[in-house]
N, C-alpha and C. Protein backbone atom coordinates (compact mmCIF):
# COMPACT_ATOMS: atom_id res chain seq x y z
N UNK A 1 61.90 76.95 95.86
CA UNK A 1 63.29 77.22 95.61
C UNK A 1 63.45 78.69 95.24
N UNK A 2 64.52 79.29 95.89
CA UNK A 2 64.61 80.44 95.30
C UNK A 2 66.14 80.80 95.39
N UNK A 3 66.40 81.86 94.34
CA UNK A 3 67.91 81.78 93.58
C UNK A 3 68.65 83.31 94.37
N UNK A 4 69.33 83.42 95.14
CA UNK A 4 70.08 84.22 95.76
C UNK A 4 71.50 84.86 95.49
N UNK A 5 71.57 85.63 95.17
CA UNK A 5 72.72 86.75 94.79
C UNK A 5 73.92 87.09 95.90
N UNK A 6 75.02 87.24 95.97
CA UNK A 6 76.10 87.36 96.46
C UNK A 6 76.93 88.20 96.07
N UNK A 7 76.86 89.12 96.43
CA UNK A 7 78.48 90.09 95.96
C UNK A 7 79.79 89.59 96.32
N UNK A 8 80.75 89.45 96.16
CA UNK A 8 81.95 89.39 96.64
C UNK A 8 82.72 90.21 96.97
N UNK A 9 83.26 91.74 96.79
CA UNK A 9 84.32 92.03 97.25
C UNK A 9 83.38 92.69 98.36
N UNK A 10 83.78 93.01 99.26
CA UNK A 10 82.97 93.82 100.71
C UNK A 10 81.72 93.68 101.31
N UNK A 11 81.15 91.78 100.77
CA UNK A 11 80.59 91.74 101.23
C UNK A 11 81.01 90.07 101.53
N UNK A 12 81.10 88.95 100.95
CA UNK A 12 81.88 87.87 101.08
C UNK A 12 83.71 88.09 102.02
N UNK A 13 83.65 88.83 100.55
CA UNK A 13 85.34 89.24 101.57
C UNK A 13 85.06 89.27 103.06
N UNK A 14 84.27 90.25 103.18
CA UNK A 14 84.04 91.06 104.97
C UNK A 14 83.53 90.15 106.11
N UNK A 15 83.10 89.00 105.83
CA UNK A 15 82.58 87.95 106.79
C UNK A 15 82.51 86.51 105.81
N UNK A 16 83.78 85.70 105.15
CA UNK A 16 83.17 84.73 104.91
C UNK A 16 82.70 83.36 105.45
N UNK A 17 82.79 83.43 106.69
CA UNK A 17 82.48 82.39 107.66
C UNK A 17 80.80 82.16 107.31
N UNK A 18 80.35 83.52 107.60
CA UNK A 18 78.89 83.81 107.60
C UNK A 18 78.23 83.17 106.54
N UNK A 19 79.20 83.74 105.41
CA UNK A 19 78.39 83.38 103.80
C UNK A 19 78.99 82.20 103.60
N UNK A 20 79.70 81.18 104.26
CA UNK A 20 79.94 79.80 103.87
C UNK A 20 78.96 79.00 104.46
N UNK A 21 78.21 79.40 105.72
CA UNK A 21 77.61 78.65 106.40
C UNK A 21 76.27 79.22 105.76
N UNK A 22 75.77 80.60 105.33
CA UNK A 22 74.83 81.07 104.81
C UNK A 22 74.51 79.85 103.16
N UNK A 23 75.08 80.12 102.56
CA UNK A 23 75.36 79.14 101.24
C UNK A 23 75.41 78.00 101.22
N UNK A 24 75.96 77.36 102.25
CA UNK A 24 75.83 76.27 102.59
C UNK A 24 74.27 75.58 103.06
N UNK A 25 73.08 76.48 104.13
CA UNK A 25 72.40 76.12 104.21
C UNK A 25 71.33 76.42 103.04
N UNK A 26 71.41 77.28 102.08
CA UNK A 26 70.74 77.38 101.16
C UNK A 26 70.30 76.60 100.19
N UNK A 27 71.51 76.20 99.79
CA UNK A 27 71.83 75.04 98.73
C UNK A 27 71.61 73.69 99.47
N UNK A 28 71.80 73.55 100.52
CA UNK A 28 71.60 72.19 100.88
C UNK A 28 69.57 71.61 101.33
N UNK A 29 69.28 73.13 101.05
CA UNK A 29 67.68 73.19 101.24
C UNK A 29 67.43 73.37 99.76
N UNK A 30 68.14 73.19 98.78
CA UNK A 30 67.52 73.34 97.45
C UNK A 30 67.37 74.60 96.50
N UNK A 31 67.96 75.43 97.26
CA UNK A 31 68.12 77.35 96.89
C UNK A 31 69.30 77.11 95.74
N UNK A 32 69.23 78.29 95.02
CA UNK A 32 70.51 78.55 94.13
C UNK A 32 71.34 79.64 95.01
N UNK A 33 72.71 79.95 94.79
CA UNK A 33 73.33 80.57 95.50
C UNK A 33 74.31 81.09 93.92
N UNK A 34 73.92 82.52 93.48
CA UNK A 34 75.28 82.72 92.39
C UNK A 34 75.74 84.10 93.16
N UNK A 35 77.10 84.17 92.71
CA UNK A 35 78.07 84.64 93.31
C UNK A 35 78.64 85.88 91.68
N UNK A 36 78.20 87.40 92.26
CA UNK A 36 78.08 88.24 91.32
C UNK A 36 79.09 89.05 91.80
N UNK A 37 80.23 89.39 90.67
CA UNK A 37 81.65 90.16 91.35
C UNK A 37 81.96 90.59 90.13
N UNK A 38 82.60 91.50 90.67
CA UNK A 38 83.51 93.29 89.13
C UNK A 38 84.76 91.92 89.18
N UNK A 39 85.43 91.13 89.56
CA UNK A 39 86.47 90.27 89.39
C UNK A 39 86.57 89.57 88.56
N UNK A 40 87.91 88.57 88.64
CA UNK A 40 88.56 87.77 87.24
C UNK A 40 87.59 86.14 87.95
N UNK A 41 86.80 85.71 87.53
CA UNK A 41 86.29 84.73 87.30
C UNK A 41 87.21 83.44 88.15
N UNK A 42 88.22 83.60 87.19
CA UNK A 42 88.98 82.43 87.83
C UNK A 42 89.82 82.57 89.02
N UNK A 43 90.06 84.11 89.21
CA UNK A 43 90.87 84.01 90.79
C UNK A 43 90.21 84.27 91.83
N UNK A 44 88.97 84.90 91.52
CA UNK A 44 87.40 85.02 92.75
C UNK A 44 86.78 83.61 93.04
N UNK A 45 86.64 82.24 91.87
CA UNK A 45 86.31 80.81 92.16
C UNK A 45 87.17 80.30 93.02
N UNK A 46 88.48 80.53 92.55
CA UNK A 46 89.61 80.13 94.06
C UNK A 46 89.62 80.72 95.10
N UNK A 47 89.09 81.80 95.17
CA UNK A 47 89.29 82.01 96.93
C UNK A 47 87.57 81.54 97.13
N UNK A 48 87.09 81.24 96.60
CA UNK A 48 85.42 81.15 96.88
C UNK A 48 85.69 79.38 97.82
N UNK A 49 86.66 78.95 96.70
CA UNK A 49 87.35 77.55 96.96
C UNK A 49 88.06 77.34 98.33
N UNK A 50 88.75 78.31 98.58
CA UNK A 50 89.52 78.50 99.50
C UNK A 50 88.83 78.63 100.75
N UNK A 51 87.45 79.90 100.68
CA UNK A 51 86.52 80.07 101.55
C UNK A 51 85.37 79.41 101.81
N UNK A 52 85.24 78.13 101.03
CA UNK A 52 84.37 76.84 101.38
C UNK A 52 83.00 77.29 100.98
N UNK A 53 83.17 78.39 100.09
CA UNK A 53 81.21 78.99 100.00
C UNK A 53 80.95 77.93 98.56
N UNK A 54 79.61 77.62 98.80
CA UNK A 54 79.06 76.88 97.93
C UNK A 54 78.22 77.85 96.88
N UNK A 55 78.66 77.43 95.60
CA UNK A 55 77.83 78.03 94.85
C UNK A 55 77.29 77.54 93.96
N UNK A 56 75.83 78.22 92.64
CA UNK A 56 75.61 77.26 91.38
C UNK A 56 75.99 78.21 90.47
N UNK A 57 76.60 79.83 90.54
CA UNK A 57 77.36 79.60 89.49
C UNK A 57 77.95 81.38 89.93
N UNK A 58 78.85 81.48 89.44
CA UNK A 58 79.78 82.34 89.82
C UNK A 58 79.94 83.55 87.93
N UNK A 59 79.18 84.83 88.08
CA UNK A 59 79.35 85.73 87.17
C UNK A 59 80.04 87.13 87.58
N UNK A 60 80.87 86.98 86.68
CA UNK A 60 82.01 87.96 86.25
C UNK A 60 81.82 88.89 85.44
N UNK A 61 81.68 90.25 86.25
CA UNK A 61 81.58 91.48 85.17
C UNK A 61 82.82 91.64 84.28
N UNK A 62 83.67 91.63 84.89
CA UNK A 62 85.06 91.75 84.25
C UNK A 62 85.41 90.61 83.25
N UNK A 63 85.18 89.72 83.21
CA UNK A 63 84.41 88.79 81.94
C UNK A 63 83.75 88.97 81.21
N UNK A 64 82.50 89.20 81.79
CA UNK A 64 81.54 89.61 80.63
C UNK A 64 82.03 91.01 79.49
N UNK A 65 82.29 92.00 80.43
CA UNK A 65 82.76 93.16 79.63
C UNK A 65 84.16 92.87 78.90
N UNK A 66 84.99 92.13 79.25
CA UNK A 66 86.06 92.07 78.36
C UNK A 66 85.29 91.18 77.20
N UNK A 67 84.46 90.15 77.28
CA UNK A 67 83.81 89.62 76.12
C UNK A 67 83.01 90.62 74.90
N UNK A 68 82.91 91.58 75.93
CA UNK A 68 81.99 92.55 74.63
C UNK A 68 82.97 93.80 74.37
N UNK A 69 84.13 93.36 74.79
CA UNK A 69 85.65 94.28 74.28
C UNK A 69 85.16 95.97 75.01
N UNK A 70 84.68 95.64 76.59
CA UNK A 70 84.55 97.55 77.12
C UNK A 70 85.15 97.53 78.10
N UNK A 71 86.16 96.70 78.47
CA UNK A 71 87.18 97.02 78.99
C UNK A 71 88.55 97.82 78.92
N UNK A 72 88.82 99.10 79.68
CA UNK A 72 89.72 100.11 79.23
C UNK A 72 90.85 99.26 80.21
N UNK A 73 92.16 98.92 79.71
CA UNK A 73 93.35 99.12 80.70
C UNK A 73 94.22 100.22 81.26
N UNK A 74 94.23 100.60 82.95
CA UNK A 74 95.11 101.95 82.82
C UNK A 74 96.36 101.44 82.83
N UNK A 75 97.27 102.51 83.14
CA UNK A 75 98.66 102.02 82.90
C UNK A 75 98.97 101.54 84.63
N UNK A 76 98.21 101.62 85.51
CA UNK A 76 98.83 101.07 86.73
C UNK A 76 98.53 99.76 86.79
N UNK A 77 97.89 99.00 85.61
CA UNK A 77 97.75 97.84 85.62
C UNK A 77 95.93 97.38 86.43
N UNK A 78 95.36 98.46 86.50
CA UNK A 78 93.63 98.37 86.68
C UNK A 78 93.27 98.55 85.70
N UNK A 79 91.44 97.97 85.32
CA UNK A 79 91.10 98.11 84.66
C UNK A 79 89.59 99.20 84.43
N UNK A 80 89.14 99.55 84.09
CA UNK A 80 88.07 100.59 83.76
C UNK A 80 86.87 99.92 82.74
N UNK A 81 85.48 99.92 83.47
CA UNK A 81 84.78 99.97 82.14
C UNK A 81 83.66 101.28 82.74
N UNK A 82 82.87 101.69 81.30
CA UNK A 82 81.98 103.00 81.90
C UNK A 82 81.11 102.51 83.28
N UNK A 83 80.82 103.76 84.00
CA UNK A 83 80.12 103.43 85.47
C UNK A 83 78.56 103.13 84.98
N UNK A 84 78.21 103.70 83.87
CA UNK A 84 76.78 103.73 83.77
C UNK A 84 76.31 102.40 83.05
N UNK A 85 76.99 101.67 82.25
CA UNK A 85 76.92 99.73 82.14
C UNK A 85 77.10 99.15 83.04
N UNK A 86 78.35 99.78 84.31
CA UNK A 86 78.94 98.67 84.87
C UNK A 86 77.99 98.75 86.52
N UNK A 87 77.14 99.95 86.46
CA UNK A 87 76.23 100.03 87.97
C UNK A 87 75.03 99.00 87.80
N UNK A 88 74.29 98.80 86.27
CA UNK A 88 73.63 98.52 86.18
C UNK A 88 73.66 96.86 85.80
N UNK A 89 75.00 96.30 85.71
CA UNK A 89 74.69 95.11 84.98
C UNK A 89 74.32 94.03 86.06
N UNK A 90 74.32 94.03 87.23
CA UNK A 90 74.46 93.26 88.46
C UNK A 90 72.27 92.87 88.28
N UNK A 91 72.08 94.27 88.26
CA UNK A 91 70.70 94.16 88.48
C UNK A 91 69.76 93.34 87.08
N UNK A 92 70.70 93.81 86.10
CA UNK A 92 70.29 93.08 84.63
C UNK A 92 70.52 91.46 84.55
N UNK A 93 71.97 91.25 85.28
CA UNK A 93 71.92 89.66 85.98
C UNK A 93 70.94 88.94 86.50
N UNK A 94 70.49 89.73 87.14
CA UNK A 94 69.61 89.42 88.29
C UNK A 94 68.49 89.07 87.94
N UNK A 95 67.73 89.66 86.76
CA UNK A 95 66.69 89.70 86.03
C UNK A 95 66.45 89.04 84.95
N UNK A 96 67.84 88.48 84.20
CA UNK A 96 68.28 87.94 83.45
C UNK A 96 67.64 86.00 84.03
N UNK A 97 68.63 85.94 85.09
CA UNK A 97 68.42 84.88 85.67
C UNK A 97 67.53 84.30 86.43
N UNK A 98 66.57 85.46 86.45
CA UNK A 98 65.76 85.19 88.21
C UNK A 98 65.97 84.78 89.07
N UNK A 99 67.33 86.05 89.69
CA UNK A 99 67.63 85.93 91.13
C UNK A 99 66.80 86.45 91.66
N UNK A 100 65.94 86.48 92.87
CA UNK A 100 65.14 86.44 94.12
C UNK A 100 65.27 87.45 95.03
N UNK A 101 66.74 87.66 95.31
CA UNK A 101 67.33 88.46 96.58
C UNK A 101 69.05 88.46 96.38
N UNK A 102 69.40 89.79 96.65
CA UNK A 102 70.54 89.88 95.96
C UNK A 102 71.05 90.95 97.52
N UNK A 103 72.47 90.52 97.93
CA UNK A 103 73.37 91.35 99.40
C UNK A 103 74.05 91.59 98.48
N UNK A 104 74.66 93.07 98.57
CA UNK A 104 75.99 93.89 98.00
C UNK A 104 75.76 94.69 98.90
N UNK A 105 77.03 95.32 98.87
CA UNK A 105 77.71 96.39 99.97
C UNK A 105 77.78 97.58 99.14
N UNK A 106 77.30 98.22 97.87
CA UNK A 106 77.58 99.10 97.18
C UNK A 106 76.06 99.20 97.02
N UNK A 107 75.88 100.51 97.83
CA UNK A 107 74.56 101.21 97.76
C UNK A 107 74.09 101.37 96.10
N UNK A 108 74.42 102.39 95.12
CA UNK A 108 74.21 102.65 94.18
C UNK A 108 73.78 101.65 93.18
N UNK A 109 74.41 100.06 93.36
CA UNK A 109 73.42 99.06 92.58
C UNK A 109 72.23 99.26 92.94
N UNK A 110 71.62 99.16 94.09
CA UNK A 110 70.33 99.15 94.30
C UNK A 110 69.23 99.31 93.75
N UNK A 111 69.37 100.67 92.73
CA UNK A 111 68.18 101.47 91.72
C UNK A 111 68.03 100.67 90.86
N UNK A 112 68.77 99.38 90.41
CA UNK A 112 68.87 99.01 88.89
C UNK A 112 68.14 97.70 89.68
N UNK A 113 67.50 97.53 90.18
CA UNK A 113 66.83 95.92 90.68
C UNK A 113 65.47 96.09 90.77
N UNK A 114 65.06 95.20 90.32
CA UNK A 114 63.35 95.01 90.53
C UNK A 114 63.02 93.99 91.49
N UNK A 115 64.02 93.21 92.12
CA UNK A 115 63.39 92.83 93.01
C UNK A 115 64.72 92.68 94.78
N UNK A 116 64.03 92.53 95.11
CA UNK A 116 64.77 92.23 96.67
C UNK A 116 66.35 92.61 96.29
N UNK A 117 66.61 93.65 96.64
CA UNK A 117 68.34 94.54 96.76
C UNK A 117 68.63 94.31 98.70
N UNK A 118 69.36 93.85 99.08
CA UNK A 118 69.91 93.85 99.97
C UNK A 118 71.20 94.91 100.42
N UNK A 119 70.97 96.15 101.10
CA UNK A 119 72.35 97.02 101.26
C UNK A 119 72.93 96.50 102.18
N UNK A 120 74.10 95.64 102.32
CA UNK A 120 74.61 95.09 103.19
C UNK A 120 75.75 95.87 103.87
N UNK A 121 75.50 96.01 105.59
CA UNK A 121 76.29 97.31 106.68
C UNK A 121 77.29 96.02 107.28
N UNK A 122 78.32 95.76 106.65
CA UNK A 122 79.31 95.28 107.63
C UNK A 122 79.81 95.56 108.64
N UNK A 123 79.43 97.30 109.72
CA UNK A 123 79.51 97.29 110.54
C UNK A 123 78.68 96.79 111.33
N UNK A 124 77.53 96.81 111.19
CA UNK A 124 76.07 96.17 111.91
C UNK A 124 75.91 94.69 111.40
N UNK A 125 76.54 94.38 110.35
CA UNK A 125 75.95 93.01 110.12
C UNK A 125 74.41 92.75 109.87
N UNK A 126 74.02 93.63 109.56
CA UNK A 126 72.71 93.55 108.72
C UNK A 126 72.82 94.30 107.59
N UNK A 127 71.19 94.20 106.78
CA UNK A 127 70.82 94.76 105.55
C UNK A 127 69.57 95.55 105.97
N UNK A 128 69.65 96.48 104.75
CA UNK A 128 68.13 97.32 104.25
C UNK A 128 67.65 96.45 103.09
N UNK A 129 66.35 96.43 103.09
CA UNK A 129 66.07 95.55 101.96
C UNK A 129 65.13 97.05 101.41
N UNK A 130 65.75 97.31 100.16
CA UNK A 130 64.89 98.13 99.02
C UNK A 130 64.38 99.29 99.84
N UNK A 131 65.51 100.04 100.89
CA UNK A 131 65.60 100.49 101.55
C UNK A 131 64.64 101.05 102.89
N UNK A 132 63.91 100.00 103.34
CA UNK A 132 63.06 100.14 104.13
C UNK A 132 63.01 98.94 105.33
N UNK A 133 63.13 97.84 104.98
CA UNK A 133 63.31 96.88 105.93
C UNK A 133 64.72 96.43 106.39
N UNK A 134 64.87 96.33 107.44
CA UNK A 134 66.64 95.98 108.29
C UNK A 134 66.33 94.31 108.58
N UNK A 135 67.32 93.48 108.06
CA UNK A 135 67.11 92.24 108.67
C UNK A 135 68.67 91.73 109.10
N UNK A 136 68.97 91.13 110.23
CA UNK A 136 69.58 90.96 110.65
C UNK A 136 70.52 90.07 110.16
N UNK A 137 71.61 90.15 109.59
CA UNK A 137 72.45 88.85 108.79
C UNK A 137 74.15 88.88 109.87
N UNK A 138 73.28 88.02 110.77
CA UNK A 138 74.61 87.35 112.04
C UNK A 138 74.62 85.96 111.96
N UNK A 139 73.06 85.56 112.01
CA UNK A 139 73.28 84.05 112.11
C UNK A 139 72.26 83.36 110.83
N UNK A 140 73.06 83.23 110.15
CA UNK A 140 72.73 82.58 108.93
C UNK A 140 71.36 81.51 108.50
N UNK A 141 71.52 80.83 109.51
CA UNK A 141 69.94 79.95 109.87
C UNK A 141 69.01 81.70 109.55
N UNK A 142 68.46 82.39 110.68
CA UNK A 142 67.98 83.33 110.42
C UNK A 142 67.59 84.15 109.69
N UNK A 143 68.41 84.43 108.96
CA UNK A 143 68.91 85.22 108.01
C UNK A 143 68.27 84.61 107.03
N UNK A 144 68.64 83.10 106.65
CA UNK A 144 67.98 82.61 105.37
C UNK A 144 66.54 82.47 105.66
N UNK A 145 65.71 82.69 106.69
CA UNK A 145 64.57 82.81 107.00
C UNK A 145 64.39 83.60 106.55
N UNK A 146 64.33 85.37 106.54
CA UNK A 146 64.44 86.40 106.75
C UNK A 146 64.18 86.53 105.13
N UNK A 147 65.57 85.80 104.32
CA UNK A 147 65.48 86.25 103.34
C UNK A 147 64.02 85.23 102.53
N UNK A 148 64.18 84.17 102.88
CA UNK A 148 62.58 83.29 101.88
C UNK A 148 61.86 84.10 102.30
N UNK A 149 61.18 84.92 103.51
CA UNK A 149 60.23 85.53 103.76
C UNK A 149 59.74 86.80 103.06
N UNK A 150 61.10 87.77 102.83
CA UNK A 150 60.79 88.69 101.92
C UNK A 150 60.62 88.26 100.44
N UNK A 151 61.27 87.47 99.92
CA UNK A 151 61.03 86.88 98.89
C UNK A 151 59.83 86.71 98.47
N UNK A 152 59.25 85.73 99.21
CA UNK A 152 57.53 85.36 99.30
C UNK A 152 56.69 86.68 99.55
N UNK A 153 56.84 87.45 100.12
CA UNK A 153 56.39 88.70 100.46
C UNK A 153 56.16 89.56 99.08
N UNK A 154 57.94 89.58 98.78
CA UNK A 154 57.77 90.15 97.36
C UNK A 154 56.94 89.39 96.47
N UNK A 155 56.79 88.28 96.16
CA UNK A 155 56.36 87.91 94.66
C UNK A 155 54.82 88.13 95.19
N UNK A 156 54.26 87.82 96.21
CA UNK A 156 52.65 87.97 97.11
C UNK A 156 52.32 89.87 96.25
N UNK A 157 52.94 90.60 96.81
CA UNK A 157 53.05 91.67 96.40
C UNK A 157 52.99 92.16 95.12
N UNK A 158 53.69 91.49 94.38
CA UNK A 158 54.02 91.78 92.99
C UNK A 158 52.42 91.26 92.00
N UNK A 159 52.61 89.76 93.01
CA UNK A 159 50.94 88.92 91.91
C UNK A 159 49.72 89.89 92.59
N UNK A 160 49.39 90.16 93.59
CA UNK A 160 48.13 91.36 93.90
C UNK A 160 48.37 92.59 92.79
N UNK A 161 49.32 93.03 92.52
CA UNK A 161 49.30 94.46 91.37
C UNK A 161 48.89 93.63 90.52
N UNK A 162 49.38 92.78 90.27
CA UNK A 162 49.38 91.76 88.54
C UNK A 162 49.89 92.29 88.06
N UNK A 163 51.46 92.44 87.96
CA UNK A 163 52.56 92.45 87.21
C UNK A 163 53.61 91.47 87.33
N UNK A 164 53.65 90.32 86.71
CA UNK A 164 54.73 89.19 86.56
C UNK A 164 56.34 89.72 86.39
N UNK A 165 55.90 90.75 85.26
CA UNK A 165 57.11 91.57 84.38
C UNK A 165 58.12 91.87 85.57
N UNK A 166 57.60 92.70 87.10
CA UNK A 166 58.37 92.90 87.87
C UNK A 166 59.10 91.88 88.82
N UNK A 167 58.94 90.79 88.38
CA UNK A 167 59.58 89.69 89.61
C UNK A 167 60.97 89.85 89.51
């Protein structure tokens, strides 16, 4: 089993056919599927609802940070928290939970992950994985191949150094 990461805005948003049928076969093979977004919790679960993606659990930066009160409001009615908590907390999730493999469309998370970062090119419909490998994310069967494989790859990798710490 292994636990898989999801961005939502520009990368769910941008194809959710893909990631309903992607999520769908994950979870129905026994994978976790959480769903990691800068959004309001409860109006990102409804369109998640809306867009039929299956998930086991759906985390909210914009939650979390209003819970630890570092949320700034501007006056156009957006909200602000610092870039240097808010680049890094996706990857602290990640590590937190032992997610596996994580697609976002925002290059700059990337540095903050220790394991499998996915840069996801919605023009190409693929990813860089940890910026060196391209795997193709069109057809979802595939794809979830693609991704157990690096996965396994990674942790193979990680137990030869003998460092656990980095999974």
């Amino acid at each position: 089993m292994i636990k898989i990461g999801l961005d939502f805005h520009g990368t769910i948003t941008n194809d959710p056919d893909f990631f309903r049928e992607l999520s769908e076969l994950a979870m129905d093979k026994g994978h976790e599927v959480h769903i990691i977004t800068g959004g309001f919790h409860k109006s990102e679960a409804g369109i998640l609802k809306e867009y039929g993606i299956k998930h086991t659990q759906v985390f909210s930066m914009y939650d979390y940070f209003k819970g630890l009160d570092k949320v700034t409001y501007c006056e156009d009615g957006t909200f602000r928290v610092d870039d240097e908590i808010w680049d890094k907390t996706k990857g602290e999730y990640c590590k937190e939970y032992g997610i596996d493999f994580m697609i976002d469309d925002t290059l700059k998370y990337g540095k903050h992950f220790k394991t499998p970062y996915c840069h996801y090119d919605a023009k190409s419909f693929s990813g860089i994985v940890n910026g060196r490998h391209r795997i193709a994310l069109s057809s979802p069967a595939s794809s979830l191949d693609d991704i157990i494989k690096h996965v396994s790859d990674h942790k193979s990798t990680v137990l030869r150094r003998g460092s656990v710490h980095d999974l």
